[in-house]
PDB file of N, CA and C in Angstrom:
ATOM      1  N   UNK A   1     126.776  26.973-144.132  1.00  0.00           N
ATOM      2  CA  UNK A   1     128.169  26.782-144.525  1.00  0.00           C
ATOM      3  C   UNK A   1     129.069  27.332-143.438  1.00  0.00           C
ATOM      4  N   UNK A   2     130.102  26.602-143.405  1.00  0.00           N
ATOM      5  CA  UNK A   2     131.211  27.247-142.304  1.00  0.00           C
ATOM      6  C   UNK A   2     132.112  28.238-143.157  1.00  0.00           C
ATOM      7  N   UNK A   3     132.741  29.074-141.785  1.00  0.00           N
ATOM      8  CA  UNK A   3     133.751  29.972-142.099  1.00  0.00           C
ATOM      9  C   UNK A   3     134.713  29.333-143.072  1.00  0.00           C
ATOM     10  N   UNK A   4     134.987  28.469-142.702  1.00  0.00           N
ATOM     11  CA  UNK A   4     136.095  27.703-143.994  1.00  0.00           C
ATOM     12  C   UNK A   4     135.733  27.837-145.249  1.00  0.00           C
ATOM     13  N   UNK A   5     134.492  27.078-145.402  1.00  0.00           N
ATOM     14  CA  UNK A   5     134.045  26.988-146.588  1.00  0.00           C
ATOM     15  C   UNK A   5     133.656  28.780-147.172  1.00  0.00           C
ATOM     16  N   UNK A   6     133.120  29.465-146.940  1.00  0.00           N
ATOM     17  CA  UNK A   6     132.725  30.853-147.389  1.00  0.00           C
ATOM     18  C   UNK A   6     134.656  31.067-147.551  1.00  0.00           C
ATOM     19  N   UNK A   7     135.722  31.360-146.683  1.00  0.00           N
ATOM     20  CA  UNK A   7     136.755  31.416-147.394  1.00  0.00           C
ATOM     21  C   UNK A   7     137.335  30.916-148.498  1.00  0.00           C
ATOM     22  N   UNK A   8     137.235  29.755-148.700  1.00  0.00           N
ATOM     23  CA  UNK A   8     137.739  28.720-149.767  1.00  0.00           C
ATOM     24  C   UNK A   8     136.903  29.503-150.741  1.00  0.00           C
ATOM     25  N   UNK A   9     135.344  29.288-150.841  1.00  0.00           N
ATOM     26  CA  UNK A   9     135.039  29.499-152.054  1.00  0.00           C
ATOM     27  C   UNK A   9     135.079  31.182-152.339  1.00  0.00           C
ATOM     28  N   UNK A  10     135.275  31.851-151.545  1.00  0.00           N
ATOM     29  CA  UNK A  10     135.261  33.401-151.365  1.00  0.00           C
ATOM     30  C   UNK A  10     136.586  33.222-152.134  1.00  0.00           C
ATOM     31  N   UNK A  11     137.569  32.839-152.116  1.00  0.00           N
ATOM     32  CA  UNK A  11     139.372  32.863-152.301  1.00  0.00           C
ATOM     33  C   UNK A  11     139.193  32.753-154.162  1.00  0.00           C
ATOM     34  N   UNK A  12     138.474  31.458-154.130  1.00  0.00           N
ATOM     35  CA  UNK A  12     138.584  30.853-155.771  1.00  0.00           C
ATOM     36  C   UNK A  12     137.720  31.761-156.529  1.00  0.00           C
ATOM     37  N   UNK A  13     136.352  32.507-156.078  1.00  0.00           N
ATOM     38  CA  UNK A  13     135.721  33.361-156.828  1.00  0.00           C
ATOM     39  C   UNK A  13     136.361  34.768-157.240  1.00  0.00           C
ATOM     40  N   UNK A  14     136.480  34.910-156.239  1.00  0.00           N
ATOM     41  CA  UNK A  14     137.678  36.481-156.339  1.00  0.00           C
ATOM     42  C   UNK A  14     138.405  36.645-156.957  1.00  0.00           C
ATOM     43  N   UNK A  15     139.517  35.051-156.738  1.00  0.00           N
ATOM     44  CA  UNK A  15     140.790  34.977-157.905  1.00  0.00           C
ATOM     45  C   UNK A  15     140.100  34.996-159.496  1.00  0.00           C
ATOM     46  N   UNK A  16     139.323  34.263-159.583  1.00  0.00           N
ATOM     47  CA  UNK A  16     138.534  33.616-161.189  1.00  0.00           C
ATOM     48  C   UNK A  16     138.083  35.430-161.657  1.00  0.00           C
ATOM     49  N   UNK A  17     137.677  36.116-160.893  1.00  0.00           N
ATOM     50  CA  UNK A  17     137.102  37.066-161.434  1.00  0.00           C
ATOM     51  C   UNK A  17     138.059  37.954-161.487  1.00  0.00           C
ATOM     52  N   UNK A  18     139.255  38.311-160.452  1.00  0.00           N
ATOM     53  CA  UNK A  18     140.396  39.070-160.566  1.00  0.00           C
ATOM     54  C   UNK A  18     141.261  38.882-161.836  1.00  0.00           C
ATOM     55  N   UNK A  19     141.317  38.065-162.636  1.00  0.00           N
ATOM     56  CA  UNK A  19     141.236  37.301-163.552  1.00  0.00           C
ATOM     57  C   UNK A  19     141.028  37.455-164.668  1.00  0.00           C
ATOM     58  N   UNK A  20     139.228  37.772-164.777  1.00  0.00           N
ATOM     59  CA  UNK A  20     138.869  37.569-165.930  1.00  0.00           C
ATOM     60  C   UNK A  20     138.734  39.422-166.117  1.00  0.00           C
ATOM     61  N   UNK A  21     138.517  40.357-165.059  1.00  0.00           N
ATOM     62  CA  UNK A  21     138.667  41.711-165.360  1.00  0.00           C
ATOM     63  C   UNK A  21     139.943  42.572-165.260  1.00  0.00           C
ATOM     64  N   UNK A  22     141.239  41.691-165.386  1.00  0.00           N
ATOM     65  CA  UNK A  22     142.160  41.759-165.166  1.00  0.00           C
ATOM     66  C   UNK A  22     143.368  42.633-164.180  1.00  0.00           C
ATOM     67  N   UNK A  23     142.475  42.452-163.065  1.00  0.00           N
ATOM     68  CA  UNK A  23     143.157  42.873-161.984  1.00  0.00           C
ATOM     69  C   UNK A  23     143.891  42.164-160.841  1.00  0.00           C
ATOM     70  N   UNK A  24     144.178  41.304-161.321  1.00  0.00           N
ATOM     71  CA  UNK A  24     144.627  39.743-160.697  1.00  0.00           C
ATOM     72  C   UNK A  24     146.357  40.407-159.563  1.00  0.00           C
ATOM     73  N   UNK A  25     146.997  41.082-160.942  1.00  0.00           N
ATOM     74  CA  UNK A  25     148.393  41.778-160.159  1.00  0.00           C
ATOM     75  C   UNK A  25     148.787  42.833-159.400  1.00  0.00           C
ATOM     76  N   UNK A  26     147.456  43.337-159.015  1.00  0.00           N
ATOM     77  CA  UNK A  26     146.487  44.478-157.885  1.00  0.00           C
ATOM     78  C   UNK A  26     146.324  43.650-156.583  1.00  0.00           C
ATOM     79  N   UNK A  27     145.776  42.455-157.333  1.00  0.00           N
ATOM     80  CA  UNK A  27     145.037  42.218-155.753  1.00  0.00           C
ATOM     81  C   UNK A  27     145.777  41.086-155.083  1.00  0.00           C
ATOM     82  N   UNK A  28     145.807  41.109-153.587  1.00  0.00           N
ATOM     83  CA  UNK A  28     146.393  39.560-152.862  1.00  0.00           C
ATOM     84  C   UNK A  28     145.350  39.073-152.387  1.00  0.00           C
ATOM     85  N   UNK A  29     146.025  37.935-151.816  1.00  0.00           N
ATOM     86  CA  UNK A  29     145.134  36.590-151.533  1.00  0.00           C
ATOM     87  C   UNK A  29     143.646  37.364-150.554  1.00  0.00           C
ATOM     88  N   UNK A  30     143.943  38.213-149.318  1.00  0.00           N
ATOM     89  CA  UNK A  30     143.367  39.194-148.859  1.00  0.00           C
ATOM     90  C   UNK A  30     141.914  39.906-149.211  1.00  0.00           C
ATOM     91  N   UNK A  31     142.592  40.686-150.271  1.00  0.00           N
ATOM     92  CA  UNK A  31     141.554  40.912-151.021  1.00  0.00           C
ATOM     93  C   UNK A  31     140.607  39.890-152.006  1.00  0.00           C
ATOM     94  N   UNK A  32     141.571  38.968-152.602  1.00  0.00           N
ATOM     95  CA  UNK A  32     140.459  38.364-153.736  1.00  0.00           C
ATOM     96  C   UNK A  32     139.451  37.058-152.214  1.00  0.00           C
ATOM     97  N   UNK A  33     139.875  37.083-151.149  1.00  0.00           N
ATOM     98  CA  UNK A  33     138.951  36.388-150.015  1.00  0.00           C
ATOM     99  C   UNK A  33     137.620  37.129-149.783  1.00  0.00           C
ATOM    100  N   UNK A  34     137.617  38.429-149.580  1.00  0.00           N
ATOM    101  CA  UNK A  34     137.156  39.772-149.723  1.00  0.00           C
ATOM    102  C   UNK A  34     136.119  39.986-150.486  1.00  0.00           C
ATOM    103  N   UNK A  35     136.947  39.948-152.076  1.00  0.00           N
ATOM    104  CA  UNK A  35     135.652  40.471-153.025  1.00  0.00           C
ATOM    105  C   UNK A  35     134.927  39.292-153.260  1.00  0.00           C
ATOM    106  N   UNK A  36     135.674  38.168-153.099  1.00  0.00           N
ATOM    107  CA  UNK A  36     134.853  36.733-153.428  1.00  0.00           C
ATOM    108  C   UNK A  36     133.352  36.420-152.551  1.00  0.00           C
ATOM    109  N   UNK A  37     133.673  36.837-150.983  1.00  0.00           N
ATOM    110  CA  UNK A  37     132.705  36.810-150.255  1.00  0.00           C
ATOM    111  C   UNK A  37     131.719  37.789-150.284  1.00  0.00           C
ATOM    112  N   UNK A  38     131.923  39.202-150.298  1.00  0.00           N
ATOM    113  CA  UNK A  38     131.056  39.925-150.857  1.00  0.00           C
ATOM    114  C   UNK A  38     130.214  39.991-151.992  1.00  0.00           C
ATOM    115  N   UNK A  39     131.068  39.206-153.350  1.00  0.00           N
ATOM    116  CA  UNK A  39     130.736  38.911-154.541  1.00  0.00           C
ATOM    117  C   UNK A  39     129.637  38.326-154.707  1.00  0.00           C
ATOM    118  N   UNK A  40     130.127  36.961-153.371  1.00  0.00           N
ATOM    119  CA  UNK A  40     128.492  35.806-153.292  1.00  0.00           C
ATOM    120  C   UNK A  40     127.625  36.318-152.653  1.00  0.00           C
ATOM    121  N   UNK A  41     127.779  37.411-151.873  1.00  0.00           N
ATOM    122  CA  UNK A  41     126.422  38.386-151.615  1.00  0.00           C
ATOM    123  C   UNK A  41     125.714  38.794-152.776  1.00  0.00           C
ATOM    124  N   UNK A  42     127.046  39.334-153.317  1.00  0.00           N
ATOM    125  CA  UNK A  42     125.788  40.204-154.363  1.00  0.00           C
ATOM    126  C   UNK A  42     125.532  39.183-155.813  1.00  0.00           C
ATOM    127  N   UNK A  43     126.031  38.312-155.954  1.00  0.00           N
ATOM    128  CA  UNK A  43     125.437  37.029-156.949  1.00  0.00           C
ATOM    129  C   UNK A  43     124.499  36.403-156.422  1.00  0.00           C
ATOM    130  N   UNK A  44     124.293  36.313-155.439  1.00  0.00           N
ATOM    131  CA  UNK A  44     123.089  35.881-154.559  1.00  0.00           C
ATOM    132  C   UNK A  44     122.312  36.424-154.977  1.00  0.00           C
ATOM    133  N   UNK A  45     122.029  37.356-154.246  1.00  0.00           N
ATOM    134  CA  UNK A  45     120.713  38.478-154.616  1.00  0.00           C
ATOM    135  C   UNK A  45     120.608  38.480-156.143  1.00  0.00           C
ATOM    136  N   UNK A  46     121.255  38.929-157.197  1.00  0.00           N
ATOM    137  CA  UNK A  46     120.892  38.888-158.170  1.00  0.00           C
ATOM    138  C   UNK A  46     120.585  37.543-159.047  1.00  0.00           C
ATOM    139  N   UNK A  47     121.166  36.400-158.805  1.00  0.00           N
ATOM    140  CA  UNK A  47     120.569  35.053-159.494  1.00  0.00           C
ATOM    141  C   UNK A  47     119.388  34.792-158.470  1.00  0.00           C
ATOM    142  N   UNK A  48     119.028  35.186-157.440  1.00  0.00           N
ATOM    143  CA  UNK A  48     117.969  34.734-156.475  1.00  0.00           C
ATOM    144  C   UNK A  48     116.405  35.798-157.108  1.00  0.00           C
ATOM    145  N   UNK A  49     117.083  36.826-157.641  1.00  0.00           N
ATOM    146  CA  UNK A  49     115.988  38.029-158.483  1.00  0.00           C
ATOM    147  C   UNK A  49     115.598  37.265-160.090  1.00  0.00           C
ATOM    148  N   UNK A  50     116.809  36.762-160.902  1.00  0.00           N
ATOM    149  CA  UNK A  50     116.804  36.598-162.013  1.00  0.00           C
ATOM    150  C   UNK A  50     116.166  35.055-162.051  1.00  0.00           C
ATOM    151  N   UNK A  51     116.574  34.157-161.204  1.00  0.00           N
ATOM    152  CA  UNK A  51     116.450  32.668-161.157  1.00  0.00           C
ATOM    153  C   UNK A  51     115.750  32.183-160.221  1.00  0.00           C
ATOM    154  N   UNK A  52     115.670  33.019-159.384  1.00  0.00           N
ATOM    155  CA  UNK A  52     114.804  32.186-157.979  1.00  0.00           C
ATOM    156  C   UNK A  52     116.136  31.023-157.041  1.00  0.00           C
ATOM    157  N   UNK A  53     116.987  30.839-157.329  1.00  0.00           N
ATOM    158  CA  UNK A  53     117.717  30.170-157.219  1.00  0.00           C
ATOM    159  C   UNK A  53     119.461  30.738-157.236  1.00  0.00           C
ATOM    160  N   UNK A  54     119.992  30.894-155.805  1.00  0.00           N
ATOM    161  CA  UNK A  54     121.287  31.872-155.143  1.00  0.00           C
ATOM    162  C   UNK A  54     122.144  30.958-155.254  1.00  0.00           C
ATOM    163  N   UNK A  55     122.710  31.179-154.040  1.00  0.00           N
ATOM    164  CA  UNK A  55     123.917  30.583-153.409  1.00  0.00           C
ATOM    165  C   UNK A  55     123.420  29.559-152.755  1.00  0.00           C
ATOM    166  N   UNK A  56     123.771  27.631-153.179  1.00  0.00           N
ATOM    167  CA  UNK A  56     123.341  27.030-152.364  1.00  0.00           C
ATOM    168  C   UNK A  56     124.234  25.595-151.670  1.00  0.00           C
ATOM    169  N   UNK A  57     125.438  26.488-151.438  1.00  0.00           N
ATOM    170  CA  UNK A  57     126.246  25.312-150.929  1.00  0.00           C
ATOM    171  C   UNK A  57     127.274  25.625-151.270  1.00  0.00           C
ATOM    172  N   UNK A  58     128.698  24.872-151.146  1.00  0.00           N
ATOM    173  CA  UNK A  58     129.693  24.456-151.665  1.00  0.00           C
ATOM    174  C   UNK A  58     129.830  23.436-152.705  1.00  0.00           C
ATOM    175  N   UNK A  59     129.516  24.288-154.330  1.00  0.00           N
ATOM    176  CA  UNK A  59     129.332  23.533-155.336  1.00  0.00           C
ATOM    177  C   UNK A  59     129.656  24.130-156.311  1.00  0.00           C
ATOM    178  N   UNK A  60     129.665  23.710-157.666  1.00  0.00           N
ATOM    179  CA  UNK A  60     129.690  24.419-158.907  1.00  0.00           C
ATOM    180  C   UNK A  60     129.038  25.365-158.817  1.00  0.00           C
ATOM    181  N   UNK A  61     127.715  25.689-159.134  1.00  0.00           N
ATOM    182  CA  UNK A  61     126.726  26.609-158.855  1.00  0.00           C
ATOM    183  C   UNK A  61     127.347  27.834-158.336  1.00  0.00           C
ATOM    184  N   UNK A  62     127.329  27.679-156.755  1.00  0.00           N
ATOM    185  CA  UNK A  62     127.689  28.351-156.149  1.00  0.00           C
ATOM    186  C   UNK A  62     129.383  29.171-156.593  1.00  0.00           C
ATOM    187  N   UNK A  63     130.028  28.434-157.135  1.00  0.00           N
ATOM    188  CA  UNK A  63     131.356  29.228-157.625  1.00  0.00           C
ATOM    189  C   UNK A  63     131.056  30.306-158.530  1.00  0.00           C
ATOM    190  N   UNK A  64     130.024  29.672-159.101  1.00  0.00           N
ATOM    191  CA  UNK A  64     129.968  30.657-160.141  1.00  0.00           C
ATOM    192  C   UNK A  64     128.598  31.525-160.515  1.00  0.00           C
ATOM    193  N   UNK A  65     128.189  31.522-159.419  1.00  0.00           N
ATOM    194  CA  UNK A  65     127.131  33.124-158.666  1.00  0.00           C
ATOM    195  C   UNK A  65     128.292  33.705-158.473  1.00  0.00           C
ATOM    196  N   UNK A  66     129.111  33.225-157.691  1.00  0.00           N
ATOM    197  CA  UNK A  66     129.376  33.913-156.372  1.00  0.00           C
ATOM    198  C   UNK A  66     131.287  35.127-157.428  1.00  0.00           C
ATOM    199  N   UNK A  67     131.537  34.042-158.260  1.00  0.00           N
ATOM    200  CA  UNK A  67     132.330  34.469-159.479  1.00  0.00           C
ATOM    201  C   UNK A  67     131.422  35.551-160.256  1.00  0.00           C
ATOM    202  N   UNK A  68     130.271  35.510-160.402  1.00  0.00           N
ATOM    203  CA  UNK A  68     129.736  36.489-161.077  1.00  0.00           C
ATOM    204  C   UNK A  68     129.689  38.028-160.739  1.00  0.00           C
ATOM    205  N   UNK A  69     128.970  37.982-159.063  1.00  0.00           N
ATOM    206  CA  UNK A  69     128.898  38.704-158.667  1.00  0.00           C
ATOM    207  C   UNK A  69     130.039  39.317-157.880  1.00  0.00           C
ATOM    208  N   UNK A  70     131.086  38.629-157.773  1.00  0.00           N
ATOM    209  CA  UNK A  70     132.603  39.107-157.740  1.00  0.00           C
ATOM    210  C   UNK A  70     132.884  40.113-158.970  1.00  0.00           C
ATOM    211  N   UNK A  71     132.694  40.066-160.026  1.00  0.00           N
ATOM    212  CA  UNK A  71     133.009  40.579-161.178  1.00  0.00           C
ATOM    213  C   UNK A  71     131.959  41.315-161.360  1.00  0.00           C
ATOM    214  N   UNK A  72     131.017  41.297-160.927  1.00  0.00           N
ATOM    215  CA  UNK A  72     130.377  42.843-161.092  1.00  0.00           C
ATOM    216  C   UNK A  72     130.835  43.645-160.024  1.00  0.00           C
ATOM    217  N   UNK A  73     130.931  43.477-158.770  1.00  0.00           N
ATOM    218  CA  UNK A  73     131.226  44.462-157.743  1.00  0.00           C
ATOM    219  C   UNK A  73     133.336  44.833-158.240  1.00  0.00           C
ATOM    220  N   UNK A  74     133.883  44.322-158.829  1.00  0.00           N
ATOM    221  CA  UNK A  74     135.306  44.286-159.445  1.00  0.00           C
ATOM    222  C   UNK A  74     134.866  45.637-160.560  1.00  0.00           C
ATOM    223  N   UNK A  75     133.872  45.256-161.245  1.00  0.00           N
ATOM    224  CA  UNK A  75     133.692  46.671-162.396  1.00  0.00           C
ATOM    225  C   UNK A  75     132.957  47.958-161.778  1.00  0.00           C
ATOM    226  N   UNK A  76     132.405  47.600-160.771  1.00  0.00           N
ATOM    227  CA  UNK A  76     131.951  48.634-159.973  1.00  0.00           C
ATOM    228  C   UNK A  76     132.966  49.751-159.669  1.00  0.00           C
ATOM    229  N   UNK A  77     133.787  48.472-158.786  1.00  0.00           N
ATOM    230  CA  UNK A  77     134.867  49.421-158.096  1.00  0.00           C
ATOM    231  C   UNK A  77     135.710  49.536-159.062  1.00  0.00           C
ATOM    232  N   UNK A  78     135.681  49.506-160.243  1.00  0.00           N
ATOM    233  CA  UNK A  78     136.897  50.090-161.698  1.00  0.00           C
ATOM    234  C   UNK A  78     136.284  51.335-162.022  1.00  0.00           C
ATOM    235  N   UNK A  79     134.676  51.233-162.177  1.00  0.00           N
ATOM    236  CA  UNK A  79     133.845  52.513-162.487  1.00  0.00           C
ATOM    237  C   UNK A  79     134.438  53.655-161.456  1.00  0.00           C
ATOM    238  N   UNK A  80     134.207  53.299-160.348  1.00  0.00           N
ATOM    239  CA  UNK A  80     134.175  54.206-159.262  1.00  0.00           C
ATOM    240  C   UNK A  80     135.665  54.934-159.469  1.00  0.00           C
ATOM    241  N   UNK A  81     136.825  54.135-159.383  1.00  0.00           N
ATOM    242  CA  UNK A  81     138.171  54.537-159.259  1.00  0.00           C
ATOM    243  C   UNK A  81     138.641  55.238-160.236  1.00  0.00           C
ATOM    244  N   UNK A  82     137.889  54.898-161.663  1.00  0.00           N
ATOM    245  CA  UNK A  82     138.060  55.779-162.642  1.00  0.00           C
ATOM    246  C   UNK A  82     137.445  57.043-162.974  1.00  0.00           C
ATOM    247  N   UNK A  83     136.260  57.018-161.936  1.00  0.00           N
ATOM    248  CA  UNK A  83     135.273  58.280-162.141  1.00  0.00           C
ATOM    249  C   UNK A  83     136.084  59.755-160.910  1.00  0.00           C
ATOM    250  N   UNK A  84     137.094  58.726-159.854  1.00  0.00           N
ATOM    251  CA  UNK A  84     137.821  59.844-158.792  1.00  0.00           C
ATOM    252  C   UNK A  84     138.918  59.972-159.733  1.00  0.00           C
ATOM    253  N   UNK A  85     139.574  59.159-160.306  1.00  0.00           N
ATOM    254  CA  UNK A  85     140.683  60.001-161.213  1.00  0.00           C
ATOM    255  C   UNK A  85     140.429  61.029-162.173  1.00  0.00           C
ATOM    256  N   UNK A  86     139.518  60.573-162.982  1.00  0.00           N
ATOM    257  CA  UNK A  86     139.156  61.556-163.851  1.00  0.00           C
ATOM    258  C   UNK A  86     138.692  63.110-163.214  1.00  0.00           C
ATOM    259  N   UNK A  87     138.086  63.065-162.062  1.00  0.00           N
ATOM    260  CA  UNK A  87     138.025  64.166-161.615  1.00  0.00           C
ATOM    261  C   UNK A  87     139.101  65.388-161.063  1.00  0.00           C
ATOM    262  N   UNK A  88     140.339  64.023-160.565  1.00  0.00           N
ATOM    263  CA  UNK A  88     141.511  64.443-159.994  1.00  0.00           C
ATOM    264  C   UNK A  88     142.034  65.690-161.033  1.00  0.00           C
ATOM    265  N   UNK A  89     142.183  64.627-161.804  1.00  0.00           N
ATOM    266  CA  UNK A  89     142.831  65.370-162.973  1.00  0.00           C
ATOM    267  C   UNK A  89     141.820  66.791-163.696  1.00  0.00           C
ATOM    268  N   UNK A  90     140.628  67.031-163.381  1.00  0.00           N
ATOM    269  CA  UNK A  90     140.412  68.361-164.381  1.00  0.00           C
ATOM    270  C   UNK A  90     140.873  69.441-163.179  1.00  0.00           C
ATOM    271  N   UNK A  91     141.073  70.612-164.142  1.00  0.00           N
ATOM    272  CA  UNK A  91     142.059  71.784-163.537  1.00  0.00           C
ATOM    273  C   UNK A  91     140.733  72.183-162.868  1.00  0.00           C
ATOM    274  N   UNK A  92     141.011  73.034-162.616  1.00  0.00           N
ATOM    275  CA  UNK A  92     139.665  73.684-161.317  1.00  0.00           C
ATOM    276  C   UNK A  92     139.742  75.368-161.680  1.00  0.00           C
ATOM    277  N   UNK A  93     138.532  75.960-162.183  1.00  0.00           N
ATOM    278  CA  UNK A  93     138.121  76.856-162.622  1.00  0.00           C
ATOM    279  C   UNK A  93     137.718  77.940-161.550  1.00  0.00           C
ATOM    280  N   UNK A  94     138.686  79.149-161.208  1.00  0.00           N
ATOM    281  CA  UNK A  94     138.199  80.144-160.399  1.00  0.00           C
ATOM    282  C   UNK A  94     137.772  81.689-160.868  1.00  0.00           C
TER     283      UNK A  94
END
């Protein structure tokens, strides 16, 4: 696949999942290019573990690995951001 194409579908996965975990008014075009492409990394690997069968083109399919695993690495990084606040906030014991 070309650079184009990994953007395009990197853009639409990111948005779909920015979206559905509702962080859509957080993120710009930038980022949802970002988590979309990383996303189809890691939807890859995991439908390629679960299914035998990844990322294979510019297709339905592929939107929606690649949407999946956008939205897990999206709750990741919600876990994570919520696990440094929560820490922020306890007082500190001397």
């Amino acid at each position: 696949m070309g650079i184009i194409t990994w953007i395009v579908l990197g853009a639409l996965a990111g948005w779909i999942a920015s979206m559905i975990v509702g962080k859509n008014s957080e993120m710009g075009a930038f980022a949802n290019v970002c988590i979309g492409i990383a996303g189809a990394f890691i939807g890859g690997f995991v439908f390629n573990l679960i299914t035998g069968v990844g990322f294979t083109g510019f297709n339905l399919w592929s939107l929606v690995v690649a949407t999946i695993g956008s939205i897990i690495l999206l709750l990741i990084i919600n876990l994570v951001q919520k696990s440094r606040h929560d820490n922020a906030n306890q007082p500190i014991n001397r």
